[in-house]
Every structure is written in structure tokens, then in C-alpha cells.
N, C-alpha and C. Protein backbone atom coordinates (compact mmCIF):
# COMPACT_ATOMS: atom_id res chain seq x y z
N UNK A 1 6.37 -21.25 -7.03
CA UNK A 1 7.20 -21.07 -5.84
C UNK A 1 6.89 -19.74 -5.16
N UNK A 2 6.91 -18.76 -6.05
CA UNK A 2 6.67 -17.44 -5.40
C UNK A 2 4.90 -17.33 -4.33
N UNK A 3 4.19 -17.86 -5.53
CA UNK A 3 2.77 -17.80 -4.83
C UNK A 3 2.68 -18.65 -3.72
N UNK A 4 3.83 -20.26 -3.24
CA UNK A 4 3.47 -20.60 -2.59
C UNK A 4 4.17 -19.96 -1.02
N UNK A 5 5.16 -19.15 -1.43
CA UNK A 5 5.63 -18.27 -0.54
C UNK A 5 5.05 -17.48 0.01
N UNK A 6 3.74 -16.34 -0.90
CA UNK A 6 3.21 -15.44 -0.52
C UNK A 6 1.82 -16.17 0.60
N UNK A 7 1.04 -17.63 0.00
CA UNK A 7 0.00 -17.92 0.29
C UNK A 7 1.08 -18.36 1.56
N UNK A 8 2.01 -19.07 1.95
CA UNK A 8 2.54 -19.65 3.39
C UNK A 8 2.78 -18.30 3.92
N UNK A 9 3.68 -17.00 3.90
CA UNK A 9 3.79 -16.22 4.85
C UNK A 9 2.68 -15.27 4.89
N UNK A 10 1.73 -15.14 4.51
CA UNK A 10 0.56 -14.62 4.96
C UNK A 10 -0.53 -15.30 5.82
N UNK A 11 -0.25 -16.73 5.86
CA UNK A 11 -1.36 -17.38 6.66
C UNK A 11 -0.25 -17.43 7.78
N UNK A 12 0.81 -17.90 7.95
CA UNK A 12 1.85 -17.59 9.22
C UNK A 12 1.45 -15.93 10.07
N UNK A 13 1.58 -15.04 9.17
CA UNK A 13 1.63 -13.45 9.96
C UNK A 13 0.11 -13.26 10.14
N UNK A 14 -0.79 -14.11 9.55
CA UNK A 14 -2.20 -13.51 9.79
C UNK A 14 -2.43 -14.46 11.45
N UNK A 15 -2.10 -15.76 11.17
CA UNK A 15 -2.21 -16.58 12.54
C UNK A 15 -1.58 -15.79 13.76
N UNK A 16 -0.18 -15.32 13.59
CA UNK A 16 0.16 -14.96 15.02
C UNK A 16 0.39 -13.38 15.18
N UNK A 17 -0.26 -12.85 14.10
CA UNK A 17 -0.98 -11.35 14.40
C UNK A 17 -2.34 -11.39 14.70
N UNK A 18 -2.99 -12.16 14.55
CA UNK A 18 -4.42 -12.22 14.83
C UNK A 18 -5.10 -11.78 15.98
N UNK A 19 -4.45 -11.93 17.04
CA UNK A 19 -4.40 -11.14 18.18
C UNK A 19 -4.63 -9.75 18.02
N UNK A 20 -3.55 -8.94 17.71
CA UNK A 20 -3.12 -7.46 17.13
C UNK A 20 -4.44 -7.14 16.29
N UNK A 21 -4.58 -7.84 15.24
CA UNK A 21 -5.83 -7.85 14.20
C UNK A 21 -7.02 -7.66 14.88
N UNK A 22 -7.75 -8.14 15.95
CA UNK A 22 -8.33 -7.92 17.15
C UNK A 22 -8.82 -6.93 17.48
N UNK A 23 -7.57 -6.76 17.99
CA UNK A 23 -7.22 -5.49 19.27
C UNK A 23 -7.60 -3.63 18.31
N UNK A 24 -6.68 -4.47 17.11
CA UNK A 24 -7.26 -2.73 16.56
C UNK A 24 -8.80 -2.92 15.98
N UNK A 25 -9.44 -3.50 15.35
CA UNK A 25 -10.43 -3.95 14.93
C UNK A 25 -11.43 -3.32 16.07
N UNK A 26 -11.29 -3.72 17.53
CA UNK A 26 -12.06 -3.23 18.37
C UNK A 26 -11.35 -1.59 18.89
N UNK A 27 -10.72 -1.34 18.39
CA UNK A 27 -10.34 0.06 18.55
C UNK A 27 -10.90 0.89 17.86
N UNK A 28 -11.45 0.76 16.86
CA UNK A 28 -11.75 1.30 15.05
C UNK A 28 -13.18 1.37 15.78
N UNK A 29 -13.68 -0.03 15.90
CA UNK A 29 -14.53 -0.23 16.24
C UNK A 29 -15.49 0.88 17.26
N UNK A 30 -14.77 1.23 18.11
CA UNK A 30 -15.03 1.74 19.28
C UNK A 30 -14.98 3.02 19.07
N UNK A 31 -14.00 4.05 18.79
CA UNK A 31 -13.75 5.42 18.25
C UNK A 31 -13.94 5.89 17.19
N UNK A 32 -14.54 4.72 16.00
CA UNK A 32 -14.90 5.23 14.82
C UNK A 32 -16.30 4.96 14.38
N UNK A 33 -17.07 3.72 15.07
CA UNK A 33 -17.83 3.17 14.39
C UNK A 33 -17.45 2.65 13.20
N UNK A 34 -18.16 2.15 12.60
CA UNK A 34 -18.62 1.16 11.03
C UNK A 34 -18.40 1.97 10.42
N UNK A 35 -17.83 1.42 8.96
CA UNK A 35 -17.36 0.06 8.76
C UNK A 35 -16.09 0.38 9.72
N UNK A 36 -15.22 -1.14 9.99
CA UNK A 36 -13.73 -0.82 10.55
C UNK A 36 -12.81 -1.17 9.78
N UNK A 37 -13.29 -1.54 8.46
CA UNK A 37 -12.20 -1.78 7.05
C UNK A 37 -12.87 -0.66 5.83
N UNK A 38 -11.51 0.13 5.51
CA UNK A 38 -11.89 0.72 4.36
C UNK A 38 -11.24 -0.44 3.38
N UNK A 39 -12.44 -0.07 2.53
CA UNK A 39 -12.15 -0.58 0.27
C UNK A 39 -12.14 0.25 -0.52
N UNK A 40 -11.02 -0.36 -1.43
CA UNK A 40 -11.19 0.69 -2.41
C UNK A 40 -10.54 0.22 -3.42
N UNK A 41 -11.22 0.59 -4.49
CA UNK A 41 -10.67 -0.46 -5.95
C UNK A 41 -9.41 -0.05 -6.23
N UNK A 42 -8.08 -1.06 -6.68
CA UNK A 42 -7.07 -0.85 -7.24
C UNK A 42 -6.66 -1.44 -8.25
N UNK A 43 -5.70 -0.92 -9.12
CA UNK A 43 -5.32 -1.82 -10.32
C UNK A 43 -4.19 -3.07 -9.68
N UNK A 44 -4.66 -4.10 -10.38
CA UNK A 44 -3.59 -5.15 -9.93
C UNK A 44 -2.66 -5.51 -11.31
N UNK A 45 -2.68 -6.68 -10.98
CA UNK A 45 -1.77 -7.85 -11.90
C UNK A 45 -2.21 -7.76 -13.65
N UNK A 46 -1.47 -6.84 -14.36
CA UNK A 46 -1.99 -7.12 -15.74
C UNK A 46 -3.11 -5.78 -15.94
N UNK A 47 -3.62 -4.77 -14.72
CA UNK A 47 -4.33 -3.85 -14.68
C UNK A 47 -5.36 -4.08 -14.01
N UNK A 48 -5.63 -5.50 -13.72
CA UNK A 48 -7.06 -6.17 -13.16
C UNK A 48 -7.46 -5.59 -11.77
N UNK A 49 -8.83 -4.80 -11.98
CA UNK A 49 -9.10 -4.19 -10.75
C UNK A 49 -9.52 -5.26 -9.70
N UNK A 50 -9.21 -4.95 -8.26
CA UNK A 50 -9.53 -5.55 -7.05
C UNK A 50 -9.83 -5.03 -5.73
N UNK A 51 -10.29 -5.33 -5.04
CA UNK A 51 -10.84 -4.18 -3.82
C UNK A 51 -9.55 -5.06 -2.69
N UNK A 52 -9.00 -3.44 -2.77
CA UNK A 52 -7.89 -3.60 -1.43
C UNK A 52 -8.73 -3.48 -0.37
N UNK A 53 -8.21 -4.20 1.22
CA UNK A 53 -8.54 -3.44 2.70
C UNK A 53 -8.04 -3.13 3.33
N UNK A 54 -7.91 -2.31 3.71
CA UNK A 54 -6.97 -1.56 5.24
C UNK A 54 -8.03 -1.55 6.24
N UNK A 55 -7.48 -1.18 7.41
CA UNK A 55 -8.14 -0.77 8.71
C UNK A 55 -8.31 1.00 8.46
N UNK A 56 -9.54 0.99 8.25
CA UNK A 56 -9.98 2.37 8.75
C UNK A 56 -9.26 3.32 9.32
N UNK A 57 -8.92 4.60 8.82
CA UNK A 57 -7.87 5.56 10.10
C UNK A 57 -8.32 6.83 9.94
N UNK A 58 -9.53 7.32 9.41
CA UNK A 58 -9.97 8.31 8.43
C UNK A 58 -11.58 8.90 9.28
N UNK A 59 -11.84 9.50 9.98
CA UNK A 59 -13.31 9.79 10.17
C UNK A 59 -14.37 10.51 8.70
N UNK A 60 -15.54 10.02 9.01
CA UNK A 60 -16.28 10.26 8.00
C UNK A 60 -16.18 12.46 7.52
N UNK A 61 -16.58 12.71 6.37
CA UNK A 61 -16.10 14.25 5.89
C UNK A 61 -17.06 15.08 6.36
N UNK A 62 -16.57 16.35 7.04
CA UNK A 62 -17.76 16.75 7.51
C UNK A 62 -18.31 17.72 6.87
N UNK A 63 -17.72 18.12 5.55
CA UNK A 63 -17.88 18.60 4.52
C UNK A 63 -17.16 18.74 2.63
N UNK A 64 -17.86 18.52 2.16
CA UNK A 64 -17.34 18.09 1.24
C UNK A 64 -16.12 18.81 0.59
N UNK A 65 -15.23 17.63 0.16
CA UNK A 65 -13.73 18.09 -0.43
C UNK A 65 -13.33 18.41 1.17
N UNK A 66 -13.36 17.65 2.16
CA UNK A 66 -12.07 18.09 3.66
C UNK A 66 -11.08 17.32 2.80
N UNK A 67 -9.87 18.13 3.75
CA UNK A 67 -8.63 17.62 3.28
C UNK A 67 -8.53 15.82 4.03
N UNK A 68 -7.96 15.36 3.53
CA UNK A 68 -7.60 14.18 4.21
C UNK A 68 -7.12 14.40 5.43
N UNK A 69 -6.20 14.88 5.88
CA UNK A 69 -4.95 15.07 6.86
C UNK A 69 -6.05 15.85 7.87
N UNK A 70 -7.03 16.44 7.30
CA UNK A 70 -8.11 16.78 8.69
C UNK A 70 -8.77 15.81 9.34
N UNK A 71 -9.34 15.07 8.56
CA UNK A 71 -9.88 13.97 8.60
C UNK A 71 -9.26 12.45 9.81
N UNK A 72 -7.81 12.37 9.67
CA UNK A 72 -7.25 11.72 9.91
C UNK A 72 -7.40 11.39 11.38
N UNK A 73 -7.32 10.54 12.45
CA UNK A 73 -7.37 10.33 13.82
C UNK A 73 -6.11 10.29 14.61
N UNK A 74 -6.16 10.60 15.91
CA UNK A 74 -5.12 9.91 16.63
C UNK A 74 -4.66 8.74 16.43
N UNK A 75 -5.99 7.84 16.59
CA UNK A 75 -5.63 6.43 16.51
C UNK A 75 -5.01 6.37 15.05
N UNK A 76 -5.76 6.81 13.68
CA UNK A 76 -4.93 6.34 12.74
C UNK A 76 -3.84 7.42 12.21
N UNK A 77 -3.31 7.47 12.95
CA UNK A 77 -1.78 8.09 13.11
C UNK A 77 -0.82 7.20 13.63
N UNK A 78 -1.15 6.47 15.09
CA UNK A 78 -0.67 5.53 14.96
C UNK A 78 -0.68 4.18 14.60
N UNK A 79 -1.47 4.08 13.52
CA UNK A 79 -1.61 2.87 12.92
C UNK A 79 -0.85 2.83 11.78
N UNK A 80 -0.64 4.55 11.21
CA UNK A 80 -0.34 4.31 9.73
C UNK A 80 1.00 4.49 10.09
N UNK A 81 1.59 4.88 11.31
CA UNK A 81 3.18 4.86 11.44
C UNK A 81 4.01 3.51 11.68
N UNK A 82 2.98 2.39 12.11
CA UNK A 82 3.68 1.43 11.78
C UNK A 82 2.95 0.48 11.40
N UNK A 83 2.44 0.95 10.26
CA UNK A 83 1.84 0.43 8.93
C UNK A 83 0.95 -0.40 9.03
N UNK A 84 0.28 -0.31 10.49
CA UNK A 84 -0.45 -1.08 10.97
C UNK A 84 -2.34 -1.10 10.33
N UNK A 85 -2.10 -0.13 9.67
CA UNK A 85 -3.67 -0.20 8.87
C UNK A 85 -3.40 -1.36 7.91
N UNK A 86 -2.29 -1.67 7.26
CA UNK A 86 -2.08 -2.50 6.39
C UNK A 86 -2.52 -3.99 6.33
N UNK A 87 -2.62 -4.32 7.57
CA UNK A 87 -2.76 -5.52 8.00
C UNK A 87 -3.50 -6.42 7.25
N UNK A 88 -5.29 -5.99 7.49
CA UNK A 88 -5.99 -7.00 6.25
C UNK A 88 -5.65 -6.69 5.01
N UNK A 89 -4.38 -6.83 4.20
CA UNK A 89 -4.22 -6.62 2.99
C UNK A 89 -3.37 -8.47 2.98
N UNK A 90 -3.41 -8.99 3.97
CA UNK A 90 -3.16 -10.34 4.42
C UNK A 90 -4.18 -10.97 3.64
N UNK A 91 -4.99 -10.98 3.59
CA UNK A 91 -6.49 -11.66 3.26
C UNK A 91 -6.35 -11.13 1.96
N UNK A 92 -5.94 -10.26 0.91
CA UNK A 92 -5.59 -10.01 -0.15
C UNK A 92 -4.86 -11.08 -0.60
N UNK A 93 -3.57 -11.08 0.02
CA UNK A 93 -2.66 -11.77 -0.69
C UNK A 93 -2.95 -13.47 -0.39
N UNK A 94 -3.89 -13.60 0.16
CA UNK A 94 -4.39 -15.57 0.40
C UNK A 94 -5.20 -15.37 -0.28
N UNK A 95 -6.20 -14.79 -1.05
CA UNK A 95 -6.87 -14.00 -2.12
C UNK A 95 -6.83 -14.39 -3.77
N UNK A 96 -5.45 -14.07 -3.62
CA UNK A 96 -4.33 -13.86 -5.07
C UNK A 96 -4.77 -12.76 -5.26
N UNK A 97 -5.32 -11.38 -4.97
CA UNK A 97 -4.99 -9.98 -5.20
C UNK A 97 -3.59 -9.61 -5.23
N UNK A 98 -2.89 -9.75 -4.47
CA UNK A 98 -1.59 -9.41 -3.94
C UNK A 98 -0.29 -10.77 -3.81
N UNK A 99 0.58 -10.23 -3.80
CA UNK A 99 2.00 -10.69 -2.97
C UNK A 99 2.34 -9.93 -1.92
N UNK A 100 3.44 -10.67 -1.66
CA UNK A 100 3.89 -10.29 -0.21
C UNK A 100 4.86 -9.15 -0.65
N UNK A 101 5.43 -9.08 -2.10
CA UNK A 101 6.89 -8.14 -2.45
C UNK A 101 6.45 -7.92 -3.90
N UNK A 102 6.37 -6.80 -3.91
CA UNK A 102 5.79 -6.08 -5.85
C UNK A 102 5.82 -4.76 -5.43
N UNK A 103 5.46 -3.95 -6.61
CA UNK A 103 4.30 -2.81 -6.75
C UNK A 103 3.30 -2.31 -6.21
N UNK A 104 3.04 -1.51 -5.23
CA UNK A 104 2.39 -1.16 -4.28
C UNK A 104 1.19 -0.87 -5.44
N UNK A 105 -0.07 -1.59 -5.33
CA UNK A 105 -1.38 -1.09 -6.07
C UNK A 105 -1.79 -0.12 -5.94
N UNK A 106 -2.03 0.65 -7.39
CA UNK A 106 -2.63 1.82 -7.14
C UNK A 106 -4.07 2.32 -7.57
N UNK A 107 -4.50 2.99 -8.00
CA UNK A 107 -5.65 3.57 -8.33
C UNK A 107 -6.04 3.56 -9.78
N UNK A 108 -6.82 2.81 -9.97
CA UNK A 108 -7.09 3.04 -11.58
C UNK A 108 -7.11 4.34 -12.64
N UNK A 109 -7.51 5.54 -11.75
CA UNK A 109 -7.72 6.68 -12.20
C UNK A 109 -6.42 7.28 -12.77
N UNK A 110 -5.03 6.32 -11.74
CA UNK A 110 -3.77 6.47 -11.93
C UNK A 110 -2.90 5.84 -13.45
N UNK A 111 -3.91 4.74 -13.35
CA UNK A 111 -3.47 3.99 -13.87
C UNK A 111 -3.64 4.16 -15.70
N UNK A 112 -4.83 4.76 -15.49
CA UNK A 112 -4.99 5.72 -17.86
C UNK A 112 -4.40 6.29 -17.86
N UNK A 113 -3.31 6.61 -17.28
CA UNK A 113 -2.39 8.27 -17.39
C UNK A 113 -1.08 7.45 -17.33
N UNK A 114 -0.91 6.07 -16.92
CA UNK A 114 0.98 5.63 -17.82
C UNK A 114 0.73 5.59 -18.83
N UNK A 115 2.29 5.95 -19.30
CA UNK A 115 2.67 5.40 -20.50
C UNK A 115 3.35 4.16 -20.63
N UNK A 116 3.26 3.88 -21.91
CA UNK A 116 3.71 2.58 -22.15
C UNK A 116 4.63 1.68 -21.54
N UNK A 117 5.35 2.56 -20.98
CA UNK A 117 6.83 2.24 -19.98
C UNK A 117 6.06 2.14 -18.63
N UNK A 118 5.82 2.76 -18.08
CA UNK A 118 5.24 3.00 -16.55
C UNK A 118 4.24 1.78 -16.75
N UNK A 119 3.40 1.02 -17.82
CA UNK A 119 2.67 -0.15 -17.48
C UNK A 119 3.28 -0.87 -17.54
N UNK A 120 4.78 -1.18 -17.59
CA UNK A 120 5.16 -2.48 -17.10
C UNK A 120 5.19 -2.63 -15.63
N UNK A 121 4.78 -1.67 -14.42
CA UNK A 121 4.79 -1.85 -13.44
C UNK A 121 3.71 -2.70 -13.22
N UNK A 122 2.74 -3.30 -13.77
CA UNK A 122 1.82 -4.28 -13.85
C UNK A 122 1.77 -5.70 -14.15
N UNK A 123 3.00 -5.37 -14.41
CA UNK A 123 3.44 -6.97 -15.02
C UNK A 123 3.78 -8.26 -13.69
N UNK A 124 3.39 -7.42 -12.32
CA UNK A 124 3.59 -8.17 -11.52
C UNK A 124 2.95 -8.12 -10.59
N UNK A 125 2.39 -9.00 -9.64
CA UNK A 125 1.16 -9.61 -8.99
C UNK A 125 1.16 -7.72 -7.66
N UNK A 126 0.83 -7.00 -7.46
CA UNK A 126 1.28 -6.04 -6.46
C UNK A 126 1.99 -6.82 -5.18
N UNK A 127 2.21 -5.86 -4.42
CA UNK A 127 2.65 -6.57 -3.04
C UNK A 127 2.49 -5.48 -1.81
N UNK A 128 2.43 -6.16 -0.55
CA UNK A 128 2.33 -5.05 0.68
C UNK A 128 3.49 -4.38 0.61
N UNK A 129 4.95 -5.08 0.39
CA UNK A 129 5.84 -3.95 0.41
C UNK A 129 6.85 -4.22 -1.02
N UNK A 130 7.61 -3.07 -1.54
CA UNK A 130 8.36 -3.70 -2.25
C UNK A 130 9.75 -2.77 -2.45
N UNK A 131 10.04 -2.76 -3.36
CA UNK A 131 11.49 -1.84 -3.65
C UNK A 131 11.45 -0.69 -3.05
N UNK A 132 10.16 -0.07 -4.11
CA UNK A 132 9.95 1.37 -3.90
C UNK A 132 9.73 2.06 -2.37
N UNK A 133 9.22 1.13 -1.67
CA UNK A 133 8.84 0.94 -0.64
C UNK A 133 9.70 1.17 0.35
N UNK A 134 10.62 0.72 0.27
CA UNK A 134 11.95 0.31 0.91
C UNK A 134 13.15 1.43 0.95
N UNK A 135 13.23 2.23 -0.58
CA UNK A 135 13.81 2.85 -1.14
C UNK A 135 13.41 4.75 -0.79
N UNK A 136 12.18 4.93 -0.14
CA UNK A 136 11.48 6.03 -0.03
C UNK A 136 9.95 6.49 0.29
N UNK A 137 9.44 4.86 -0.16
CA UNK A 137 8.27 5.48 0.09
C UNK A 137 7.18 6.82 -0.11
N UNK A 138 6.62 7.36 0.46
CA UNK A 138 5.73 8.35 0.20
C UNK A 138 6.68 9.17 0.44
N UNK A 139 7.99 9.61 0.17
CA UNK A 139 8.97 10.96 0.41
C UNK A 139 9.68 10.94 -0.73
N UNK A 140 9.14 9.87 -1.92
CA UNK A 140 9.60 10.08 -3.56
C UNK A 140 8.70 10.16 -4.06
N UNK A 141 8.82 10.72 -5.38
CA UNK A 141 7.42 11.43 -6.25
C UNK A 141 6.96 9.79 -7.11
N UNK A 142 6.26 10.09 -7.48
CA UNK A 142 5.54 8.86 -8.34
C UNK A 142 6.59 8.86 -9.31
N UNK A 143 6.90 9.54 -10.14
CA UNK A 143 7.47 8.90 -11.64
C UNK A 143 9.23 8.50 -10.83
N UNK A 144 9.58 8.43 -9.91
CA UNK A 144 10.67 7.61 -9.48
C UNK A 144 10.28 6.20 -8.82
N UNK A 145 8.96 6.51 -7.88
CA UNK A 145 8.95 5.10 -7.33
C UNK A 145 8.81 3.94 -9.02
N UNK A 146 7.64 4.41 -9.81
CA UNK A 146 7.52 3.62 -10.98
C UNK A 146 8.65 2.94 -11.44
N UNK A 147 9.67 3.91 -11.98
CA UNK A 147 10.87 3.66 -12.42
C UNK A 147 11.78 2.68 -11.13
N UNK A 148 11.58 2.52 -9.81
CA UNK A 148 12.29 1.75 -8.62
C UNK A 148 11.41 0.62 -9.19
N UNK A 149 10.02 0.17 -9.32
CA UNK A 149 9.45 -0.60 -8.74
C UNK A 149 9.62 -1.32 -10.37
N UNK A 150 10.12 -0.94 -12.18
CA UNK A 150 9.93 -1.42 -12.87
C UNK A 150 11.40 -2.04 -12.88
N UNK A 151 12.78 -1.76 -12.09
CA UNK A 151 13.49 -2.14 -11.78
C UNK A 151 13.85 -3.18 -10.59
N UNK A 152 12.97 -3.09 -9.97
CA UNK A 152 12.63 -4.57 -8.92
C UNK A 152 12.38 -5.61 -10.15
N UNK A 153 11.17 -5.29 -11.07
CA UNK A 153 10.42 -6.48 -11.89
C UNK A 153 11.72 -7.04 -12.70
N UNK A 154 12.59 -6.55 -13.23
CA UNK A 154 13.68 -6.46 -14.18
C UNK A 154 15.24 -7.35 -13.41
N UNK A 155 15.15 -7.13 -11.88
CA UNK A 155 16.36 -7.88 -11.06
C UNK A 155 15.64 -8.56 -9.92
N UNK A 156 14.26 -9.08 -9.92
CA UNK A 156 14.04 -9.74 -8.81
C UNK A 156 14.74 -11.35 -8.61
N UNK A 157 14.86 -11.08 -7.44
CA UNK A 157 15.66 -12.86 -7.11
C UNK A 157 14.92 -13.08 -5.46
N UNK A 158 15.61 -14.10 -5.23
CA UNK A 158 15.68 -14.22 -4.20
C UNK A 158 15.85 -13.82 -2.82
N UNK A 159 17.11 -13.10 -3.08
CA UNK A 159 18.02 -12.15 -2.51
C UNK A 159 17.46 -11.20 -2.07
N UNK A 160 17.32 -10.47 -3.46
CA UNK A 160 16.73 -8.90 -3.49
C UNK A 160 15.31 -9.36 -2.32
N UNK A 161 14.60 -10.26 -2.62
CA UNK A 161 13.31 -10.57 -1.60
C UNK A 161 13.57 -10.63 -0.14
N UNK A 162 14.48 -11.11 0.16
CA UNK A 162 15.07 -10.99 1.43
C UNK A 162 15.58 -9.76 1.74
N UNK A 163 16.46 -9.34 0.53
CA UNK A 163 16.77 -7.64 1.62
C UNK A 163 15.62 -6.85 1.72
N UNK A 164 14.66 -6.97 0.82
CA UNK A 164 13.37 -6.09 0.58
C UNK A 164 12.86 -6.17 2.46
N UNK A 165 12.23 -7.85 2.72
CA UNK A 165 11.91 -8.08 3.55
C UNK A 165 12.53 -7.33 5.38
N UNK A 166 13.89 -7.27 5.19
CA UNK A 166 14.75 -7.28 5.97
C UNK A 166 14.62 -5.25 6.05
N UNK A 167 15.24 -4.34 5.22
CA UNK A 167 14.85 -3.19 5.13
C UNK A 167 13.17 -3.01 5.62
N UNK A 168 12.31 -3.67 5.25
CA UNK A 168 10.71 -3.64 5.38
C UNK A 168 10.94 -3.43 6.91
N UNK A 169 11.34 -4.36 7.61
CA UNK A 169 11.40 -4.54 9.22
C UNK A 169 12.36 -3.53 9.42
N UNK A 170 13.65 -2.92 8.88
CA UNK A 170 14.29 -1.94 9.77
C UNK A 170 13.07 -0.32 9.48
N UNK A 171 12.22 -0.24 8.76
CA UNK A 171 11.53 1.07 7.87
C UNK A 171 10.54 1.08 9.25
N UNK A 172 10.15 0.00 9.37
CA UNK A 172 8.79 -0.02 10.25
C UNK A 172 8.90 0.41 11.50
N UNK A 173 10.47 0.30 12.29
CA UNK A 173 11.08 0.76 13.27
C UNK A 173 11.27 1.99 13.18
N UNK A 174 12.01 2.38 12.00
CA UNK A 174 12.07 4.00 12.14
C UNK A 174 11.35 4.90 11.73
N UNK A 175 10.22 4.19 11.02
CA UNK A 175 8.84 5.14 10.82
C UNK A 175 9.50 6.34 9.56
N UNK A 176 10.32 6.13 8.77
CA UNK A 176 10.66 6.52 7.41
C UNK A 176 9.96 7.19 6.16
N UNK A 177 9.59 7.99 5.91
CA UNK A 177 8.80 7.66 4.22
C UNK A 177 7.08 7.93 4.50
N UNK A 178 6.51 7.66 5.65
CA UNK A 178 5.41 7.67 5.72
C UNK A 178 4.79 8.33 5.23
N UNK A 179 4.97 9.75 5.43
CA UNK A 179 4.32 10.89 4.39
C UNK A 179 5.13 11.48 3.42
N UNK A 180 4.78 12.37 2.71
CA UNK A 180 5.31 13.01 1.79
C UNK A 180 6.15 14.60 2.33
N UNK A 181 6.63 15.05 1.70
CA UNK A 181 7.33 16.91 2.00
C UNK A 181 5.83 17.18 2.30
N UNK A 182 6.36 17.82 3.51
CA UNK A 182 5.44 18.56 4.47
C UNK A 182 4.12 18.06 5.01
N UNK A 183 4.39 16.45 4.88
CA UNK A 183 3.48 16.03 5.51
C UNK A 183 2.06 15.47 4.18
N UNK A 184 2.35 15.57 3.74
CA UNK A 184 1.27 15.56 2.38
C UNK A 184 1.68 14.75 1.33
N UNK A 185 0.79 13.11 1.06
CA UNK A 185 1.26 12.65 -0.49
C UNK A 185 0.58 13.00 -1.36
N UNK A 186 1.86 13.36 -2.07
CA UNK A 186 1.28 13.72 -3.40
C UNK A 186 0.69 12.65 -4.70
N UNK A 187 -0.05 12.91 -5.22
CA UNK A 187 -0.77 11.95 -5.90
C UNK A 187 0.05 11.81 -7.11
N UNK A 188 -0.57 11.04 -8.37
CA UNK A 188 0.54 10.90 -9.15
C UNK A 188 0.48 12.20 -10.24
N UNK A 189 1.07 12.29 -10.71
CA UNK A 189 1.12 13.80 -11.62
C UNK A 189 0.66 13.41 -13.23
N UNK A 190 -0.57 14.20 -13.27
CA UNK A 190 -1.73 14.01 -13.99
C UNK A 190 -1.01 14.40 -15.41
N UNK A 191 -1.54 14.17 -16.78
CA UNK A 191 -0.55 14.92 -17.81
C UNK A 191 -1.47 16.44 -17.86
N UNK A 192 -1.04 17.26 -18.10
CA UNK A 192 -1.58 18.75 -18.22
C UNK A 192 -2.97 18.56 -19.46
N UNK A 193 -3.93 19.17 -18.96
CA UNK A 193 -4.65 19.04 -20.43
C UNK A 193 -3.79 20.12 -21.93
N UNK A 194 -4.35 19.76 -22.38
CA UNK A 194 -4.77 19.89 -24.14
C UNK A 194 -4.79 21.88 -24.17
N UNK A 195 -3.86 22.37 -24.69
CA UNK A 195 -4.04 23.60 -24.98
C UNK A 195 -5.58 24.26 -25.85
N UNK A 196 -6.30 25.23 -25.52
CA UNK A 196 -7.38 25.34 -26.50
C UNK A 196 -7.00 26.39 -27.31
């Protein structure tokens, strides 16, 4: 039931966004050059790596280690404010990479550093948006969203999918969460090495 939910409202929002899908595609296109989709491997369902896509918002580095936030464009400023890079992550979830409502996928590099508790956030297919999502976004530290998003897996219903959905659409309006304190996300917090 769930998958046939995710595979029906992703071919619905990909059909009558497709337009939109377009329009930025030749925007990327045009002010950024190639590619106009970034990839990049994430842990999914069970840990299983998969190559996410977004729309490009990032110009190439013009020296090594630039900060991101230098990097960043007009255009994808306003793409990532209303989450509009997100888009081909549609083609993910008709895929089976993704759902439409989970665990925002993260980075494998992220992913050797849970503990035993923090991998149950894997126990469920990811999704474009989900609790954590909803709840704060990039303006809560990692070891809370984990703990939001292993508590979605623990009370998901129906319900909860609909308010998820419903909050998703009021977040996107008010442009919420997007970044982190002072403008900067923070990555997830590494364990300290090993005293010598």
C-alpha cells in the first residue's frame, strides 16, 4: 500500500510539474552549464547505497576546499528556498530509492559513525520529506533530527502521513529550516578520535 502510494504520487507530481522540471532544467542549463543534475551516493533502505539527484545549484570550485555557501548561485538560492532542487528525487522514488515520507538520506560517510540506535533510522525506505523535516529541518542538529525521524518509524500511520504532507506544503511557503544557525549546515558530529 505504502509503495503503491509513493509510485502513484510521484508519477502524478512528476506529470504536472513537468513543465516547472523544464523550465529550471533550461535555467541550470543556461547559467551553469553541464551537468544540470547533481549525484551523489546516499545510504538508503537497510544502509543500501543509491545515487540521489537534485538540480544543480552549486558552480564548479575555483579552488580547492571553497566553502560551499561561496559556491552557491542566485539561481540556486532560489531553488533551494522552495526546495525546488529537489524535484528529480521524483525519479528516485518511481525508482524504489526513495518514498515520498521517511528519513531524509544521508551520506554514507555519515552513516559508520551511528550507533546502534541511530541505525534504526534505516529501517525505512528514505523519503523527500519527513518528520524531521517538518519539525526543523536544517535549524536542528543531527542527533535530534535522528531521534525525530526514529520516532516517525515507531508512530507512523496514516494520519501522521497526511499531517507530514500538509506541514510539508505550509514549510515550503514559509521557507523555514532551510539553513542552519547562521546560515550554515552543520554536518553530522563526527565521534572525536582516540586519545594518543
Amino acid at each position: 500500500m505504502r509503495r503503491a502510494f509513493d509510485v502513484a504520487v510521484a508519477t502524478v507530481a512528476g506529470a504536472v510539474l513537468s513543465p516547472l522540471v523544464v523550465v529550471v532544467g533550461l535555467a541550470i542549463r543556461l547559467t551553469l552549464g553541464r551537468p544540470v543534475l547533481f549525484r551523489q551516493q546516499r545510504s538508503g533502505l537497510h544502509g543500501r547505497e543509491f545515487s540521489i539527484a537534485k538540480f544543480r545549484t552549486m558552480r564548479a570550485p575555483r579552488y580547492v576546499d571553497e566553502p560551499d555557501a561561496d559556491r552557491l548561485t542566485r539561481l540556486g538560492r532560489i531553488l533551494r528556498s522552495g526546495s525546488l532542487d529537489e524535484l528529480p528525487q521524483l525519479w528516485n522514488v518511481l525508482r524504489g530509492d526513495m518514498g515520498i515520507i521517511g528519513p531524509r538520506p544521508t551520506l554514507p560517510e555519515q552513516v559508520v559513525h551511528y550507533s546502534e540506535h541511530q541505525r534504526r533510522r534505516l529501517e525505512l525506505r528514505p523519503g523527500i520529506t519527513g518528520w524531521a523535516q517538518v519539525k526543523g529541518r536544517n535549524a536542528i542538529l543531527w542527533p535530534e533530527r535522528i531521534e525525530l525521524d526514529i520516532w516517525y518509524i515507531d508512530n507512523r500511520s496514516v494520519l501522521l502521513d497526511l499531517r507530514i504532507l500538509v506541514l510539508t506544503v505550509r514549510n515550503l511557503f514559509r521557507r523555514e529550516g532551510i539553513t542552519g544557525p547562521g546560515g550554515v549546515n552543520l554536518g553530522f558530529p563526527l565521534p572525536a578520535p582516540p586519545e594518543e
